[in-house]
C-alpha atoms as a PDB file:
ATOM      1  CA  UNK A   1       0.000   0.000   0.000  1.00  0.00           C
ATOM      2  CA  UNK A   2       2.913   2.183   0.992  1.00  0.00           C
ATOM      3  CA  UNK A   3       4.578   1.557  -2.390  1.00  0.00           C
ATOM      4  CA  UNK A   4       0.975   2.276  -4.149  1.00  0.00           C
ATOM      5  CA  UNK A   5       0.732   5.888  -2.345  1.00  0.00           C
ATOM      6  CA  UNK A   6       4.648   6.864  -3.180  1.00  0.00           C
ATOM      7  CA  UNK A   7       3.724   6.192  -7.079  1.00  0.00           C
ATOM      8  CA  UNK A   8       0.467   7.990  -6.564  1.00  0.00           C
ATOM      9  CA  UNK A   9       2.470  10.788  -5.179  1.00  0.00           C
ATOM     10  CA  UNK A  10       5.237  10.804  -7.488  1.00  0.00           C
ATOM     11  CA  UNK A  11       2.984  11.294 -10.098  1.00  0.00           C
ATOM     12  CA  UNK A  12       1.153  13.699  -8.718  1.00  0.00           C
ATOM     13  CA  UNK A  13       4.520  15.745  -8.298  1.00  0.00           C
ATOM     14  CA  UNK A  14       5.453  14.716 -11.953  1.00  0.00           C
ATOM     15  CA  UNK A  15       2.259  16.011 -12.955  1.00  0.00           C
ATOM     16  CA  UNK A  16       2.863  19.775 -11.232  1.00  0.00           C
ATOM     17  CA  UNK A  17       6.053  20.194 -12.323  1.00  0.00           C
ATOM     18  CA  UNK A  18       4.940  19.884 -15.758  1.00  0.00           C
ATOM     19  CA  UNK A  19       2.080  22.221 -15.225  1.00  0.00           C
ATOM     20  CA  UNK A  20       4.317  24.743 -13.376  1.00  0.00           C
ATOM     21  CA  UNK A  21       7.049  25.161 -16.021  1.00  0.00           C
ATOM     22  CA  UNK A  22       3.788  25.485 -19.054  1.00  0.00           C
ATOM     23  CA  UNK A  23       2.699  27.831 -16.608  1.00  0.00           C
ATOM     24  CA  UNK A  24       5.831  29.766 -15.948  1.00  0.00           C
ATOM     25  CA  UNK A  25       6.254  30.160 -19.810  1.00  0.00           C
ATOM     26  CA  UNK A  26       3.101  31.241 -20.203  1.00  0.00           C
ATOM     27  CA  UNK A  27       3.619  33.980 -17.698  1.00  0.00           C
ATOM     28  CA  UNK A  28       6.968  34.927 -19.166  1.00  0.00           C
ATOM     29  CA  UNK A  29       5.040  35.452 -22.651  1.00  0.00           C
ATOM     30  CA  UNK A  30       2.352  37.600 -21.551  1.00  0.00           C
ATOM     31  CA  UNK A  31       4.678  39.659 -19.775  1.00  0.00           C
ATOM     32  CA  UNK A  32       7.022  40.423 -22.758  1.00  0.00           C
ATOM     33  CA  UNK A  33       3.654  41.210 -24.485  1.00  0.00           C
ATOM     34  CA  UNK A  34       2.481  43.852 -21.563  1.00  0.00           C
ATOM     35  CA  UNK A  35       5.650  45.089 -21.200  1.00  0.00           C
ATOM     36  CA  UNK A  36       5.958  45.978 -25.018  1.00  0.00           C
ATOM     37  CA  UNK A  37       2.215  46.939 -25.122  1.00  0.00           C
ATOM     38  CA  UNK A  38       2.764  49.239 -21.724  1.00  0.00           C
ATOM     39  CA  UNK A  39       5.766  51.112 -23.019  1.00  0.00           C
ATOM     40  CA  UNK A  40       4.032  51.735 -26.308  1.00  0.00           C
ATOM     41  CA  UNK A  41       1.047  53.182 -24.103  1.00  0.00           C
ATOM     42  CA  UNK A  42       2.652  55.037 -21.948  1.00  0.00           C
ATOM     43  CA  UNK A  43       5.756  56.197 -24.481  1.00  0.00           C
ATOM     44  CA  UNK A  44       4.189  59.934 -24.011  1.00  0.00           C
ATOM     45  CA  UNK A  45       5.135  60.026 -20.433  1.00  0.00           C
ATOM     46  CA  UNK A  46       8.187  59.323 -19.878  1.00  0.00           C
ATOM     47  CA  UNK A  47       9.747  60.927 -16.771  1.00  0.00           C
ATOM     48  CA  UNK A  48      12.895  62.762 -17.155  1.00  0.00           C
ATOM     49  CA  UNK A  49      13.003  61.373 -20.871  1.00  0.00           C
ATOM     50  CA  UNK A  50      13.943  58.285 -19.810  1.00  0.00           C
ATOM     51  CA  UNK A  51      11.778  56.734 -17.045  1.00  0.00           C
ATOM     52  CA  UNK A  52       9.070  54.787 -18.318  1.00  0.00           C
ATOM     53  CA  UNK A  53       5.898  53.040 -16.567  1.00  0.00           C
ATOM     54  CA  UNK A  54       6.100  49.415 -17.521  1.00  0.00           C
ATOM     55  CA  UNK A  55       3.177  46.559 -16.221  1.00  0.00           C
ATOM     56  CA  UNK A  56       4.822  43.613 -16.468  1.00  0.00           C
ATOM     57  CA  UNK A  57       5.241  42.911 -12.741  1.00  0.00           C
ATOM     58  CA  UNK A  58       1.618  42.610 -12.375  1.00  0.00           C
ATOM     59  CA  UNK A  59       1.913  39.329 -14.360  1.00  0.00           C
ATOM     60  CA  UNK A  60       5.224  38.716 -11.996  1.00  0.00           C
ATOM     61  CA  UNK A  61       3.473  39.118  -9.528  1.00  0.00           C
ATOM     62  CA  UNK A  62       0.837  37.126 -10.196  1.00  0.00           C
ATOM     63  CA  UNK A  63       3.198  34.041 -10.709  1.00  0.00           C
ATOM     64  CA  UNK A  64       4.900  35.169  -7.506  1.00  0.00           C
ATOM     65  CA  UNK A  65       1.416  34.505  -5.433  1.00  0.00           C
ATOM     66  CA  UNK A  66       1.437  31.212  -6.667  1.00  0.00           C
ATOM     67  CA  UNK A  67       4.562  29.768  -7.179  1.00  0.00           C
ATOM     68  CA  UNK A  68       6.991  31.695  -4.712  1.00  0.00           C
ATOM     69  CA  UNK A  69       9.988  34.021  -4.757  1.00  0.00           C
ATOM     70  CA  UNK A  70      11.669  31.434  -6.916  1.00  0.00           C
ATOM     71  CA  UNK A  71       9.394  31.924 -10.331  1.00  0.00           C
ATOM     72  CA  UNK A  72       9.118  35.686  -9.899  1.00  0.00           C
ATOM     73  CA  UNK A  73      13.061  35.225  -9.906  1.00  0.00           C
ATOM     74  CA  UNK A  74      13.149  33.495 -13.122  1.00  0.00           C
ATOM     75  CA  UNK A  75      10.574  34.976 -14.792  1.00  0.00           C
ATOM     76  CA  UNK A  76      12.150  38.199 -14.565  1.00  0.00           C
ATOM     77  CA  UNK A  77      15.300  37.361 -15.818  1.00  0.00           C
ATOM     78  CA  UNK A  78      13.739  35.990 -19.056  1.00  0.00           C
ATOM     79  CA  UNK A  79      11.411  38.398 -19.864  1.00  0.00           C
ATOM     80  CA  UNK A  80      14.313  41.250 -19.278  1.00  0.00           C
ATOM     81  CA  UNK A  81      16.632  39.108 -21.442  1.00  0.00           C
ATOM     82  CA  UNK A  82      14.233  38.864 -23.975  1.00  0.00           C
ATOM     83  CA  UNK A  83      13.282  42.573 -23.501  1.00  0.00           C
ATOM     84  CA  UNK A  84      16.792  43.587 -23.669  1.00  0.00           C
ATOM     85  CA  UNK A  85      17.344  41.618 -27.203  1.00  0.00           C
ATOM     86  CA  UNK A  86      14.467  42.777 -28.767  1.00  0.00           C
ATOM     87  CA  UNK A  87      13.222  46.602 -27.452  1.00  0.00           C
ATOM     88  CA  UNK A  88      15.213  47.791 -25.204  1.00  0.00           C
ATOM     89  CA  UNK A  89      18.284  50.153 -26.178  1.00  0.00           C
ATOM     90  CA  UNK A  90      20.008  49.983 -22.592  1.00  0.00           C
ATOM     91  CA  UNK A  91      21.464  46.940 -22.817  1.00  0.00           C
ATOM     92  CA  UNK A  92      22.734  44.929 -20.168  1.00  0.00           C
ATOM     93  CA  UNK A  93      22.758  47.329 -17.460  1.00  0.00           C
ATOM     94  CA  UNK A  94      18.902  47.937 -18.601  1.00  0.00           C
ATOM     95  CA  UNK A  95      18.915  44.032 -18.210  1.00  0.00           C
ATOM     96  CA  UNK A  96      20.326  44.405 -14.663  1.00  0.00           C
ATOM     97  CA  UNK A  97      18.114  47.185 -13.300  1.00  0.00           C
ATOM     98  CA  UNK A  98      15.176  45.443 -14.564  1.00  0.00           C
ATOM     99  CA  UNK A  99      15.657  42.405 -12.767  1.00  0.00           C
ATOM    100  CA  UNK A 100      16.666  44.519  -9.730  1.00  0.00           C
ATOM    101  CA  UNK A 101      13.673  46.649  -9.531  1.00  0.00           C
ATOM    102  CA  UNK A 102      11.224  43.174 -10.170  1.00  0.00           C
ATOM    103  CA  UNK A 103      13.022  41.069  -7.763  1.00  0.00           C
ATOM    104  CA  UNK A 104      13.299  43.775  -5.177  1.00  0.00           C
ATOM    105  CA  UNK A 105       9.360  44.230  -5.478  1.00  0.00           C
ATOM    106  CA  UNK A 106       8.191  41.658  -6.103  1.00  0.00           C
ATOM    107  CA  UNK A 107      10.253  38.442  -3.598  1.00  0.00           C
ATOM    108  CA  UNK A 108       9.184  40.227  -0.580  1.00  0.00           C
ATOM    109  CA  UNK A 109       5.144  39.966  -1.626  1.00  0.00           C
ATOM    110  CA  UNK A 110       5.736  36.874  -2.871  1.00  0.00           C
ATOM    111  CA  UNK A 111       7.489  35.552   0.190  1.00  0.00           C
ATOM    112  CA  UNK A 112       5.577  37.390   2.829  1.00  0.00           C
ATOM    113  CA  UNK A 113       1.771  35.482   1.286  1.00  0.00           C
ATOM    114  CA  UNK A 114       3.470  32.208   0.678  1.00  0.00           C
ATOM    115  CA  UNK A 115       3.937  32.210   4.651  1.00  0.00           C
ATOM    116  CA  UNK A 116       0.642  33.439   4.755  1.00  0.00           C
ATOM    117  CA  UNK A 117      -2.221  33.254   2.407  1.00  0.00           C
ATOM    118  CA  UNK A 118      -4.502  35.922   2.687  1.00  0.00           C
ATOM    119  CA  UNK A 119      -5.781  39.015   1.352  1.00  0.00           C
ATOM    120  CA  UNK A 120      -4.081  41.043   4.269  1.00  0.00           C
ATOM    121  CA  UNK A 121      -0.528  39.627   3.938  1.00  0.00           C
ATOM    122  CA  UNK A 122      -1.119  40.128   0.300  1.00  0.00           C
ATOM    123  CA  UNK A 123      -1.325  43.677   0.531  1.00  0.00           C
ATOM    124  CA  UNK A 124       1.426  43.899   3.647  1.00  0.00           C
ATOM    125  CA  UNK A 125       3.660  42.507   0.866  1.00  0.00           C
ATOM    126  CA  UNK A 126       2.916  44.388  -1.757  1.00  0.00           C
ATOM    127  CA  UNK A 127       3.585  47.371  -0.061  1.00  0.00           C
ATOM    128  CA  UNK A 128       6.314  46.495   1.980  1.00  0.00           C
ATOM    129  CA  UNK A 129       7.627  45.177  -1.227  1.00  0.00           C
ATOM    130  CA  UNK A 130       6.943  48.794  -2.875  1.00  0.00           C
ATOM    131  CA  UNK A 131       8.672  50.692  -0.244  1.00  0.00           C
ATOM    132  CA  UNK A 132      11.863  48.467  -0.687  1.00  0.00           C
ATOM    133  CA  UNK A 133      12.052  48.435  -4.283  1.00  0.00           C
ATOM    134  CA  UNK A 134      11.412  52.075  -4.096  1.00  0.00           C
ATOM    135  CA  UNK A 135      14.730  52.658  -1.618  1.00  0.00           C
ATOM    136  CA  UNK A 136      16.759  49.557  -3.605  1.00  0.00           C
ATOM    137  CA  UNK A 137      15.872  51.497  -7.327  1.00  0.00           C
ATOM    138  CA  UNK A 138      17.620  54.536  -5.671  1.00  0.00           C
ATOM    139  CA  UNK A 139      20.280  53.384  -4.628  1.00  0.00           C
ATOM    140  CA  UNK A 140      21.074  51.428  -7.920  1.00  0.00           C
ATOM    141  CA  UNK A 141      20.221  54.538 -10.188  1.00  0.00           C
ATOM    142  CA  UNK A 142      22.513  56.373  -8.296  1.00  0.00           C
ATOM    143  CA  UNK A 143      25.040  53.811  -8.818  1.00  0.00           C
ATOM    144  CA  UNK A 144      24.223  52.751 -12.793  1.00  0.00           C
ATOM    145  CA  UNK A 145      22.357  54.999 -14.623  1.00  0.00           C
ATOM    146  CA  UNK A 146      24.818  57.644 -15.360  1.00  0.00           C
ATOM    147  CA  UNK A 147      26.499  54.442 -17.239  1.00  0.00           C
ATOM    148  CA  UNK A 148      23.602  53.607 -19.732  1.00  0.00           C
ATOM    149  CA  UNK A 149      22.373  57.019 -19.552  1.00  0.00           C
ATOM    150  CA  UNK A 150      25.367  59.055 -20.298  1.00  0.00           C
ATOM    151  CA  UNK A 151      24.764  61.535 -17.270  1.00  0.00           C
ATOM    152  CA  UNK A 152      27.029  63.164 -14.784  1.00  0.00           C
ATOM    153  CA  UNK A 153      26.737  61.236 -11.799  1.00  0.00           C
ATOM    154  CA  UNK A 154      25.940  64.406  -9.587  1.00  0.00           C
ATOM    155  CA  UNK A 155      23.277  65.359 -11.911  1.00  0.00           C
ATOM    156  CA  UNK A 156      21.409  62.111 -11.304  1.00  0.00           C
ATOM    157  CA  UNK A 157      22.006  62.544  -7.263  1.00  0.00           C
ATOM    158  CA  UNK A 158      20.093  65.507  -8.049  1.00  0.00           C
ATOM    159  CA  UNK A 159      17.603  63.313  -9.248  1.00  0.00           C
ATOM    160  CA  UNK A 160      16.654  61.026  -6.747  1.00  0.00           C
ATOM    161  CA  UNK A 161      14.360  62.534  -4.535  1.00  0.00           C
ATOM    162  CA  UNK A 162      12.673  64.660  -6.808  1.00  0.00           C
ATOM    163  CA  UNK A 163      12.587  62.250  -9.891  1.00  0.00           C
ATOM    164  CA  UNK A 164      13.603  58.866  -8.921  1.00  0.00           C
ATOM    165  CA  UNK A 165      11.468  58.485  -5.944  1.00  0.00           C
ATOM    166  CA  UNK A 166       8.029  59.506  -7.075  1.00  0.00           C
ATOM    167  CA  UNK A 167       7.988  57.491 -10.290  1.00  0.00           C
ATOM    168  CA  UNK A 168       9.386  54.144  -8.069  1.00  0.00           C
ATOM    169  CA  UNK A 169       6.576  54.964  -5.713  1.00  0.00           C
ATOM    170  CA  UNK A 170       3.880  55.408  -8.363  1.00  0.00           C
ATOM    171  CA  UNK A 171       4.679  52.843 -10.336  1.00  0.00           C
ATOM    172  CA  UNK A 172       4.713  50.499  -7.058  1.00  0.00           C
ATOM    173  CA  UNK A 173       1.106  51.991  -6.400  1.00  0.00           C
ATOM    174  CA  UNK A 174       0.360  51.360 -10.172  1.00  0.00           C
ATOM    175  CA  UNK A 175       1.450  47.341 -10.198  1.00  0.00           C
ATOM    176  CA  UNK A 176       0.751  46.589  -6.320  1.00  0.00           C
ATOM    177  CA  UNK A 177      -2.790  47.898  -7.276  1.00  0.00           C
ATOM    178  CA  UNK A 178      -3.688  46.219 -10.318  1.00  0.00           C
ATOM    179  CA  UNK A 179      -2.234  42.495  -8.705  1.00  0.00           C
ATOM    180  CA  UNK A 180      -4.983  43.138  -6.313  1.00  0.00           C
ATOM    181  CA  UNK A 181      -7.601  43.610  -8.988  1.00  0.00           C
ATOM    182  CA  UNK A 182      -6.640  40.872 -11.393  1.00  0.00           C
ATOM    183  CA  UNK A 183      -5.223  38.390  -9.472  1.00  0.00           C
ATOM    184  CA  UNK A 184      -8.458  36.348  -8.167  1.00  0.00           C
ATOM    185  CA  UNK A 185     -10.354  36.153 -11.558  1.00  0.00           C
ATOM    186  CA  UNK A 186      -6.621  35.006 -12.962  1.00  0.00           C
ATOM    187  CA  UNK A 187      -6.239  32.520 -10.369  1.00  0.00           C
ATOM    188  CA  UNK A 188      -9.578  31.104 -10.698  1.00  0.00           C
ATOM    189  CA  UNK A 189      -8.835  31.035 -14.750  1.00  0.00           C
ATOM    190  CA  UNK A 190      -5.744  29.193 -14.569  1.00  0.00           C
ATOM    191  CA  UNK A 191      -7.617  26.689 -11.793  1.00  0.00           C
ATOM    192  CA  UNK A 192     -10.098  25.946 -14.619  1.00  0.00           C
ATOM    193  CA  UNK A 193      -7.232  25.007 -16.824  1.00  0.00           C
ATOM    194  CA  UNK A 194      -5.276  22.679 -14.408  1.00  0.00           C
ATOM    195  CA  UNK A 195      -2.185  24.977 -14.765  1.00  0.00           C
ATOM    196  CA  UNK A 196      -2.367  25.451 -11.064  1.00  0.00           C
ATOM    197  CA  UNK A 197      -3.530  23.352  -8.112  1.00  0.00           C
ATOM    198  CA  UNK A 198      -6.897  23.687  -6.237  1.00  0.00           C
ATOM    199  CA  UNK A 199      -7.098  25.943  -2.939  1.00  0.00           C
ATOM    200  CA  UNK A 200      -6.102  24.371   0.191  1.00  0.00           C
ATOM    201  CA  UNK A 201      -9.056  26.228   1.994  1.00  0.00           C
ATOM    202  CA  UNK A 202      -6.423  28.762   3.288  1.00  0.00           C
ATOM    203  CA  UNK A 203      -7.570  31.870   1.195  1.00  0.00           C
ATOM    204  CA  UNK A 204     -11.088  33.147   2.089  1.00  0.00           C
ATOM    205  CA  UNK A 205     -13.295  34.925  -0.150  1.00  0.00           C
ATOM    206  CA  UNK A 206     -16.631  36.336  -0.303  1.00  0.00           C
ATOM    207  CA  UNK A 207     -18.950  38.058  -2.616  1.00  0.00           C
ATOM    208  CA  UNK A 208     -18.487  41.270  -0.544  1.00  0.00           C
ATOM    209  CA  UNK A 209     -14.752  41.072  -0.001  1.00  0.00           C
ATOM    210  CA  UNK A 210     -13.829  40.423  -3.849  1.00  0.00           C
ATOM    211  CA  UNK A 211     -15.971  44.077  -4.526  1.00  0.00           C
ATOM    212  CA  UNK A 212     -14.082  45.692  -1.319  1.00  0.00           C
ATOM    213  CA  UNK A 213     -10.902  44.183  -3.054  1.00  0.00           C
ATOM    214  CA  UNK A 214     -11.851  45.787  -6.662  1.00  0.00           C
ATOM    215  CA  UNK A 215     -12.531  49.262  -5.893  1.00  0.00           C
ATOM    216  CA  UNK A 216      -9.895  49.640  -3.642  1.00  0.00           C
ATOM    217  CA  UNK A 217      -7.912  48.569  -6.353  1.00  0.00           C
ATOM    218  CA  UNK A 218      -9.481  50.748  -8.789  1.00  0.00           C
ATOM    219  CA  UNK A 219      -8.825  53.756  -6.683  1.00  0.00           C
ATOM    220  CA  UNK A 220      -5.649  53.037  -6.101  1.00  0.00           C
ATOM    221  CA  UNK A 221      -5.022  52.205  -9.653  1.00  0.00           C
ATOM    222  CA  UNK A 222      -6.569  55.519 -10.695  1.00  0.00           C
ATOM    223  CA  UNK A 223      -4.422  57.186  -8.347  1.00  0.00           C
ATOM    224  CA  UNK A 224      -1.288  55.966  -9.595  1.00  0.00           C
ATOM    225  CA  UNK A 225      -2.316  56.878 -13.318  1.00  0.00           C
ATOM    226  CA  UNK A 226      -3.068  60.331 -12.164  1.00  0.00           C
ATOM    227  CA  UNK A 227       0.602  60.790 -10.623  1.00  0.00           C
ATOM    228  CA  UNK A 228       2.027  59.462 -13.569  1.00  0.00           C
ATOM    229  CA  UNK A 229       0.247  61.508 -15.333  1.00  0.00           C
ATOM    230  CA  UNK A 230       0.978  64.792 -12.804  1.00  0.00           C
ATOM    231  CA  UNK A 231       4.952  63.403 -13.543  1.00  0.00           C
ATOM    232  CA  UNK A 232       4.778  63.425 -16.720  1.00  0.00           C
ATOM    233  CA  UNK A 233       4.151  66.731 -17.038  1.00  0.00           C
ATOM    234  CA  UNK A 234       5.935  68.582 -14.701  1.00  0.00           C
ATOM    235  CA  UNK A 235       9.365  66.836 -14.912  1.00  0.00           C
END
């Protein structure tokens, strides 16, 4: 019987690993293709001429929730790769601060709701996540961006406050909120598809909660258009 239920279980692990990596490259395309379709969108507002919104970690994030740090690790680094070959004209350093800015999001959400599935954690991560990306992404442009970008290093330590840490913050708000709109119905689509296991019971929902969860997330998702707009424009 014992030799029955180790097959059983093998298989069973067989079987998820095969569904994880379909769906890991399935989140890896539809990022390039938000990522391309978000800096084509938003092309008009770059910040500073160079800083540009980009959606991507949504579906990072996404993959985070349900597979761990690990997948919004790797999922990062081949979408930036890929990004960096094909669109981008910053080259590997691009490549590096991409996978920076993700990671340093992104692993902390991820991490902080695998320990703890629930809507609250979710959001504790998220923004923790935010806040640290935010103070990483300074730090780094500080340290790389006058490569790629050509710029005197004091001018971009003139930067950081007044440039660097708005559009880090609003483009945390902008992701962070539209994870918490999208990522139930996602879930629940991918759950139809056998690409990802059933709930344990650990996440609760209700009727009520999912609405509380989608206009919060539309307001904060309106928000953070609105300062990217306001950024746009004045810097």
């Amino acid at each position: 019987m014992s030799e029955l239920s180790s097959t059983a279980h093998t298989r069973s692990k067989s079987a998820f690993d095969v569904r994880t990596i379909a769906c890991t490259g399935m989140l890896c395309a539809v990022a390039y293709v938000v990522m391309y379709l978000s800096k084509t969108i938003f092309a008009g507002m770059a910040v500073a001429g160079f800083l540009k919104f980009d959606l991507k970690d949504v579906v990072i994030a996404i993959g985070g929730f349900i597979f761990g740090p690990l997948n919004v690790l790797c999922v990062s680094a081949i979408v930036s790769l890929i990004e960096m070959i094909t669109v981008s004209s910053t080259g590997p350093w691009g490549l590096l601060m991409n996978i920076i800015s993700t990671c340093s999001f992104l692993c902390p959400a991820a991490y902080l709701y695998k320990k703890r599935r629930s809507f609250q954690w979710a959001v504790l991560g998220l923004c923790i996540g935010g806040v640290f990306m935010t103070a990483t992404m300074m730090l780094w442009n500080y340290l790389v961006t006058p490569i790629y970008q050509g710029m005197p290093r004091a001018a971009i330590a003139e930067m950081l406050v007044p440039v660097f840490l708005p559009f880090n913050l609003t483009k945390g708000l902008m992701n962070g909120a539209l994870t918490m709109f999208l990522y139930k119905p996602v879930v629940v689509a991918l759950r139809r598809a056998r690409l990802v296991p059933e709930s344990t019971g650990t996440e609760q929902s209700s009727k009520s909660r999912n609405i509380a969860i989608s206009v919060v997330a539309l307001f904060l998702a309106a928000t953070a258009v609105f300062l990217g707009l306001v950024l746009a424009k004045v810097i």
